[in-house]
Protein backbone atom coordinates (compact mmCIF):
# COMPACT_ATOMS: atom_id res chain seq x y z
CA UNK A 1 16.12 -2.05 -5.06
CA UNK A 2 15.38 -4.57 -2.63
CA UNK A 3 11.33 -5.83 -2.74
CA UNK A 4 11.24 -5.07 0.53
CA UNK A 5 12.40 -1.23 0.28
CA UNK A 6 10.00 -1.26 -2.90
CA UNK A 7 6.95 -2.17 -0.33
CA UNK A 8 8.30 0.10 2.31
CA UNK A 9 7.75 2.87 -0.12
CA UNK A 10 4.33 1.90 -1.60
CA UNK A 11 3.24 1.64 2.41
CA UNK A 12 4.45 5.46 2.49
CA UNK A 13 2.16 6.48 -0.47
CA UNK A 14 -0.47 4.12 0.82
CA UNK A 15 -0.29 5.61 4.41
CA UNK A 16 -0.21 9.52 2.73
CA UNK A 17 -3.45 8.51 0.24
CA UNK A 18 -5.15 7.13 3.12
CA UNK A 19 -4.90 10.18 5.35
CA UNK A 20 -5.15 12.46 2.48
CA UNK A 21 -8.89 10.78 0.95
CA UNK A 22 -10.09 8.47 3.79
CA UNK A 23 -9.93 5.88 1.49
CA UNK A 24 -8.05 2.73 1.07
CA UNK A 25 -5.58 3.11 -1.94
CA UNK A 26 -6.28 0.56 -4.63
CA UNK A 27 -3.14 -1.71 -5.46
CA UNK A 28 -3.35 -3.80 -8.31
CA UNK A 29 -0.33 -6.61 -9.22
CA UNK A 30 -0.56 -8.15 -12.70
CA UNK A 31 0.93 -10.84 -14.10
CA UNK A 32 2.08 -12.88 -10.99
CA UNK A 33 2.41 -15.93 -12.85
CA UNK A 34 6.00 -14.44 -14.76
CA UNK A 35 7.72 -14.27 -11.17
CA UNK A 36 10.02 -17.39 -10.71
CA UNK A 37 8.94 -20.69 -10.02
CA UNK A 38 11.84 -21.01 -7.49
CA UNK A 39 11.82 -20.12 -3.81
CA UNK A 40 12.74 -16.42 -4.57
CA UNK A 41 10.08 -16.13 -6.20
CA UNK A 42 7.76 -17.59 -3.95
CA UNK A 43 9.17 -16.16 -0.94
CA UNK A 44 8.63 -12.52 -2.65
CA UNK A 45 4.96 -13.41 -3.73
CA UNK A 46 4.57 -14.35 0.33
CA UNK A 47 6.25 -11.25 1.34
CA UNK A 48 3.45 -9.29 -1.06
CA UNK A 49 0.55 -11.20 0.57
CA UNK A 50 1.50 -10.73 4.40
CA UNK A 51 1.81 -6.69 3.69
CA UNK A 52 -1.50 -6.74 1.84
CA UNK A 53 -3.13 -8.42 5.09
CA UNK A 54 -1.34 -6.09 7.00
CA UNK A 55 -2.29 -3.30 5.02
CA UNK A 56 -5.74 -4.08 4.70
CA UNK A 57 -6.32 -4.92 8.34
CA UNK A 58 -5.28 -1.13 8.98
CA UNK A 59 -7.73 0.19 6.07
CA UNK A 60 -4.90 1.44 4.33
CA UNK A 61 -4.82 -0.33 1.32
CA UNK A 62 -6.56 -2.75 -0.87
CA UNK A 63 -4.91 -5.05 -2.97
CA UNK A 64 -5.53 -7.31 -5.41
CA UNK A 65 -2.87 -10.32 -6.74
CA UNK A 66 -3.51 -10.95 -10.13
CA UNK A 67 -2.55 -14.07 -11.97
């Protein structure tokens, strides 16, 4: 699965928790530092930041980027 489906989905359950509690669901990525040092993995660690902006500007989610 693309990482872009994958985010698609965890905006779903974000959207659904947020209705469902009130409350921002709490997203927590480990371990960033095993993606790749190439531009693949770059360009997915961007592609997590700009959704967790997006998400939190919205008050759907909170996330945290772990290294």
């Amino acid at each position: 699965m693309p990482p872009s489906e994958a985010l698609n989905k965890v905006e779903k359950v974000a959207l659904k928790h947020a209705q469902k509690t009130g409350k921002p669901l709490i997203l927590v990525i480990n371990n960033v530092h095993y993606f790749n040092h190439d531009d693949d993995g770059k360009n997915m660690l961007l592609q997590f930041q700009q959704r967790a902006e997006a998400w939190a500007a919205s008050g759907m989610s909170l996330t945290i980027i772990r290294f």
